[in-house]
C-alpha atoms as a PDB file:
ATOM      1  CA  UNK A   1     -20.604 -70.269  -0.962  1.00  0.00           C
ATOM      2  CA  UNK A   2     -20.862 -66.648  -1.721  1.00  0.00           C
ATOM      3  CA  UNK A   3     -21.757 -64.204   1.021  1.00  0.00           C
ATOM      4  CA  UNK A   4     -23.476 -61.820  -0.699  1.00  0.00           C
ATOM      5  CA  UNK A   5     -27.373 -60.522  -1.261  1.00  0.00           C
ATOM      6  CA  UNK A   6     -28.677 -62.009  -4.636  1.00  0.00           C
ATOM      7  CA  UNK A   7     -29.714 -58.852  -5.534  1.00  0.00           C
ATOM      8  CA  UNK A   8     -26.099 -57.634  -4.981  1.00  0.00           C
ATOM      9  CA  UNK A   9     -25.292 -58.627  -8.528  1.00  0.00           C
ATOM     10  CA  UNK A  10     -21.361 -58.881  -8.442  1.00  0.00           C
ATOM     11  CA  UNK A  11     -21.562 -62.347  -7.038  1.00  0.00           C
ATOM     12  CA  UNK A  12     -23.180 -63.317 -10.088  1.00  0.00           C
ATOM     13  CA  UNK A  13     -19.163 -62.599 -11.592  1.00  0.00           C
ATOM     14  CA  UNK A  14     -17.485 -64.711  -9.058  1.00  0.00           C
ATOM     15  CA  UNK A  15     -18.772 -67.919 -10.985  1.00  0.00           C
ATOM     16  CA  UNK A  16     -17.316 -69.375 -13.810  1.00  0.00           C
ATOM     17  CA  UNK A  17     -19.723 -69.009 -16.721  1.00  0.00           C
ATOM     18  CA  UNK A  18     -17.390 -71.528 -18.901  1.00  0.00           C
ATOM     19  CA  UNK A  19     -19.447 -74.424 -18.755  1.00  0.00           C
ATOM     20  CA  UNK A  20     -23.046 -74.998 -17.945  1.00  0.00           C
ATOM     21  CA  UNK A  21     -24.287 -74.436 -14.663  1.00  0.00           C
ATOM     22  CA  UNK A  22     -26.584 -75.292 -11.848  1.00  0.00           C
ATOM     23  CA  UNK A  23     -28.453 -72.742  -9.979  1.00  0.00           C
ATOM     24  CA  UNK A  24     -30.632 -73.718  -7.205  1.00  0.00           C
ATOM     25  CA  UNK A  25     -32.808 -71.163  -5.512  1.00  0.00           C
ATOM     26  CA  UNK A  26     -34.859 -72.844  -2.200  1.00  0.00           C
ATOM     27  CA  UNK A  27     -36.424 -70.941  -0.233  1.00  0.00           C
ATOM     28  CA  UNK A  28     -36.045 -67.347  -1.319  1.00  0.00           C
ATOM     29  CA  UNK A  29     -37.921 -66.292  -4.571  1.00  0.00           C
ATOM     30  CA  UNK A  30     -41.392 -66.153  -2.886  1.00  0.00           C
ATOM     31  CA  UNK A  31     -40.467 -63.458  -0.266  1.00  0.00           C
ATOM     32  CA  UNK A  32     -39.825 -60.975  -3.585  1.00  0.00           C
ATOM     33  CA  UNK A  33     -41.931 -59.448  -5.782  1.00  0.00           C
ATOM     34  CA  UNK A  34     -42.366 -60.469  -9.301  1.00  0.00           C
ATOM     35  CA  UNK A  35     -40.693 -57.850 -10.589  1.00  0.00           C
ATOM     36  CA  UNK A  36     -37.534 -58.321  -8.650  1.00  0.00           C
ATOM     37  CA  UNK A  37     -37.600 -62.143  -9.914  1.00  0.00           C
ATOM     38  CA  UNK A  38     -37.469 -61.435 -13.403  1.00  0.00           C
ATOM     39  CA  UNK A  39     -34.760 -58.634 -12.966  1.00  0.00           C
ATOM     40  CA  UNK A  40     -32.360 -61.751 -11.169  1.00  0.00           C
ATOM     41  CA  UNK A  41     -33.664 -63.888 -13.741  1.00  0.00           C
ATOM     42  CA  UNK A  42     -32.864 -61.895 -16.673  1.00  0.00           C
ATOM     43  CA  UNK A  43     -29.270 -60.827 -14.840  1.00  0.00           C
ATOM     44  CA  UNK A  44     -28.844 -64.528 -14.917  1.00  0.00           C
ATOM     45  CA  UNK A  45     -29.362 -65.247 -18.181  1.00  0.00           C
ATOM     46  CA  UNK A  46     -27.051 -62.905 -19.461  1.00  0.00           C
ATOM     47  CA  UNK A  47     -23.978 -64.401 -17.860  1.00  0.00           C
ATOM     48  CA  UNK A  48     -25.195 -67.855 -17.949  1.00  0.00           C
ATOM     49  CA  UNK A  49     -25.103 -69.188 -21.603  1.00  0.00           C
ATOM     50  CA  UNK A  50     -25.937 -73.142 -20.826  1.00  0.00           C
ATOM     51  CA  UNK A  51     -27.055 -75.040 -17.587  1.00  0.00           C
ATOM     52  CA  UNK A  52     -29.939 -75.782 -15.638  1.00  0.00           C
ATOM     53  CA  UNK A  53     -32.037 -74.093 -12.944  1.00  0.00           C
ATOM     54  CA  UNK A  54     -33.878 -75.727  -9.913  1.00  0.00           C
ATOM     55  CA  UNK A  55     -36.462 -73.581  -7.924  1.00  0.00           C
ATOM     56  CA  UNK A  56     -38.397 -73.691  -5.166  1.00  0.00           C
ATOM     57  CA  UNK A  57     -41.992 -71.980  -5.892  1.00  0.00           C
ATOM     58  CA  UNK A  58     -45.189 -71.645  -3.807  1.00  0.00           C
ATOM     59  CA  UNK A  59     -49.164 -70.638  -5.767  1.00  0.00           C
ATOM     60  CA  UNK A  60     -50.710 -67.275  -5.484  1.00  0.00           C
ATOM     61  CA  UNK A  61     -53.164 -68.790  -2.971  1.00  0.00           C
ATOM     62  CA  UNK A  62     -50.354 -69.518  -0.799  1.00  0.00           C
ATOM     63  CA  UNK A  63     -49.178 -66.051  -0.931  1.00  0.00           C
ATOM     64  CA  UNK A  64     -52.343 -64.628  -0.300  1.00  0.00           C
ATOM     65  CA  UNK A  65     -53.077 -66.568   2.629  1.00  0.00           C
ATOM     66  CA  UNK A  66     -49.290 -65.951   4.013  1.00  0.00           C
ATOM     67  CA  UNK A  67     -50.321 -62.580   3.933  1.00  0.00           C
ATOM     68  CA  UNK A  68     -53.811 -62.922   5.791  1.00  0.00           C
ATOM     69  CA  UNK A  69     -52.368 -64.988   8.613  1.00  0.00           C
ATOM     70  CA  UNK A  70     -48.686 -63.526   8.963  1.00  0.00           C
ATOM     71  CA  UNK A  71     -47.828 -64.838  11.990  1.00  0.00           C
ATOM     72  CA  UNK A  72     -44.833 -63.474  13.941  1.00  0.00           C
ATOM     73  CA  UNK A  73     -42.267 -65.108  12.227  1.00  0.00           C
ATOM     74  CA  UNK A  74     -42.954 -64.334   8.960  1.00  0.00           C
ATOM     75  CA  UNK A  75     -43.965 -60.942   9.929  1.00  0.00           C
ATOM     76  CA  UNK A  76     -41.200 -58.942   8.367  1.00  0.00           C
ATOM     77  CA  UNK A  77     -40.728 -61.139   5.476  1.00  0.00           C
ATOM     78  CA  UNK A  78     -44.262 -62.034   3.888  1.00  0.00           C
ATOM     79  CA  UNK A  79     -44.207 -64.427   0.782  1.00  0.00           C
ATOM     80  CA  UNK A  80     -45.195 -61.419  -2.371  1.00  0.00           C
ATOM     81  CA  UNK A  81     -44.401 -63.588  -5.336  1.00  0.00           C
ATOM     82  CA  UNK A  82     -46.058 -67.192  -6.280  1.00  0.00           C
ATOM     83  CA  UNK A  83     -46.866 -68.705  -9.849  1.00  0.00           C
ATOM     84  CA  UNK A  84     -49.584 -71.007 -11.010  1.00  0.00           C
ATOM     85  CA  UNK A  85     -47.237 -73.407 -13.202  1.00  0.00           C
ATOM     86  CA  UNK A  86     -43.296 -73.560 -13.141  1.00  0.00           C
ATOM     87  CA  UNK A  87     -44.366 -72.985 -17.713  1.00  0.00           C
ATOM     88  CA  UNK A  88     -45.393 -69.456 -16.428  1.00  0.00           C
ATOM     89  CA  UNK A  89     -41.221 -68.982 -16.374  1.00  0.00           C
ATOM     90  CA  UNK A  90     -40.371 -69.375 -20.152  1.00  0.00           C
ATOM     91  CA  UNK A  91     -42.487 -66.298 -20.189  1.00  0.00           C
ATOM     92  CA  UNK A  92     -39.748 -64.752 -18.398  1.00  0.00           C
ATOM     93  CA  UNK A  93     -36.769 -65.155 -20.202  1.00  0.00           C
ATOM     94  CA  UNK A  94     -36.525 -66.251 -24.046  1.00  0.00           C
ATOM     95  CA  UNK A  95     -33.290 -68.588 -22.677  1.00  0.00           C
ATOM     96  CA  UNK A  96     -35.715 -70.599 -20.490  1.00  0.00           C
ATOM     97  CA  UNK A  97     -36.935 -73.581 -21.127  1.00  0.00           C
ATOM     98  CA  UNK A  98     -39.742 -75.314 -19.075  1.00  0.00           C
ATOM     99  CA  UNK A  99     -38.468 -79.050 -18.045  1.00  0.00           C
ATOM    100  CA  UNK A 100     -41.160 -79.753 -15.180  1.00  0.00           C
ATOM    101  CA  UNK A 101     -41.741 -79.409 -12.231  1.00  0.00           C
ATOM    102  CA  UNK A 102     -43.039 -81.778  -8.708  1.00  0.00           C
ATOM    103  CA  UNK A 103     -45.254 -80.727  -5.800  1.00  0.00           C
ATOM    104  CA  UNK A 104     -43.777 -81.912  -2.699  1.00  0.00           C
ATOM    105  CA  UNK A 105     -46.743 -84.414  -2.306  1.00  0.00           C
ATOM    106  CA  UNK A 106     -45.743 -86.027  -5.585  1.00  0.00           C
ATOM    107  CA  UNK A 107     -44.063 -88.609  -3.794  1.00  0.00           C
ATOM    108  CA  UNK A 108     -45.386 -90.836  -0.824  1.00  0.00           C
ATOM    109  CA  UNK A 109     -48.709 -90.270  -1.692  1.00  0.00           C
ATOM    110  CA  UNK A 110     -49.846 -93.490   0.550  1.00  0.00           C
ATOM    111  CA  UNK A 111     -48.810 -91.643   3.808  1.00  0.00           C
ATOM    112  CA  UNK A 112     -50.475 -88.444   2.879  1.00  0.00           C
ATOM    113  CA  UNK A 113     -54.245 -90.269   2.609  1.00  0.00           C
ATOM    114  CA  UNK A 114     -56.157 -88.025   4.534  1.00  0.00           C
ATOM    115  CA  UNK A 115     -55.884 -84.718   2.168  1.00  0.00           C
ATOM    116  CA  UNK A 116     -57.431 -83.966  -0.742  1.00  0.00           C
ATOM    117  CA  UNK A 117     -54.949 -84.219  -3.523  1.00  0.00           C
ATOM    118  CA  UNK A 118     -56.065 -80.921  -5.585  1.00  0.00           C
ATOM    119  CA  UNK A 119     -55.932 -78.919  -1.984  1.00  0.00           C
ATOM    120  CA  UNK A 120     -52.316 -80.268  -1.545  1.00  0.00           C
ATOM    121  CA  UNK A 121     -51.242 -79.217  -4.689  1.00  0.00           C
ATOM    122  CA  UNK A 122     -52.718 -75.420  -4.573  1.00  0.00           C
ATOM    123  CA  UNK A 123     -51.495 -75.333  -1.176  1.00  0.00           C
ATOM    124  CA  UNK A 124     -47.873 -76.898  -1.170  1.00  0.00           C
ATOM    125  CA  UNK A 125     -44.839 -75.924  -2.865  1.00  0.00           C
ATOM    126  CA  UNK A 126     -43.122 -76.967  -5.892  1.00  0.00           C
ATOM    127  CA  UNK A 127     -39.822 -77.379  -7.386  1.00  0.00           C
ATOM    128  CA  UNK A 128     -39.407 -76.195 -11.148  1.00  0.00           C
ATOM    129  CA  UNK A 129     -36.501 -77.796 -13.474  1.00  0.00           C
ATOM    130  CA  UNK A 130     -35.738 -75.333 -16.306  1.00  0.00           C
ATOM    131  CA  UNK A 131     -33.003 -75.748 -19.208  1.00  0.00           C
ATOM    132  CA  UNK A 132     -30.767 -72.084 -19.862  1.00  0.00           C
ATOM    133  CA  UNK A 133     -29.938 -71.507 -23.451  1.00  0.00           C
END
């Protein structure tokens, strides 16, 4: 682990960028604003030649409504950055490529009856899979 803000780029030296690579991001691109996400992304993609990427990303609708109903928690840290499709990305970076991508209701859909399916997909998160090189 590296104890260090993303954004604080010299981490991104402290890993080996001989082989390909996994990056996982959960739980921390939605709190920053677009911009900011494609700067990391791009500073990514210039060290890391090969490898894959897994990321956790919410909608726009989610973002908005975070921001209508802050609640106390979330107060100082409101979600600013969601995407409609994980394909948006490739748009991002020419080293990207689009894998796919699952809503957390994907799975166990028999326990999860009683919503609509098209609400719990605009209103859930998602994890993307993206190729670098």
């Amino acid at each position: 682990m590296i104890d260090k803000s993303v954004f604080e780029y010299s981490w991104i030296n402290e890993i080996r960028n001989d082989k390909p690579i996994l990056l996982i991001a959960e739980g921390l691109l939605m709190y920053f604003k677009e911009k900011e996400v494609k700067e990391l992304i791009d500073k990514l993609m210039e060290t890391f030649t090969k490898g894959e990427m897994l990321l956790e990303v919410t909608t726009p609708i989610v973002v908005e409504k975070n921001r209508e109903h802050n609640n106390s928690f979330q107060r100082n840290a409101p979600f600013q950055w969601g995407i409609k499709s994980g394909k948006e990305l490739e748009n991002y970076n020419p080293k990207i490529k689009f894998v796919k991508e699952w809503n957390y209701f994907d799975h166990h859909l028999d326990r999860r009856k009683e919503a609509n399916l098209t609400l719990r997909r605009e209103f859930s998160g998602r994890i993307v899979h993206l190729e670098i090189g």
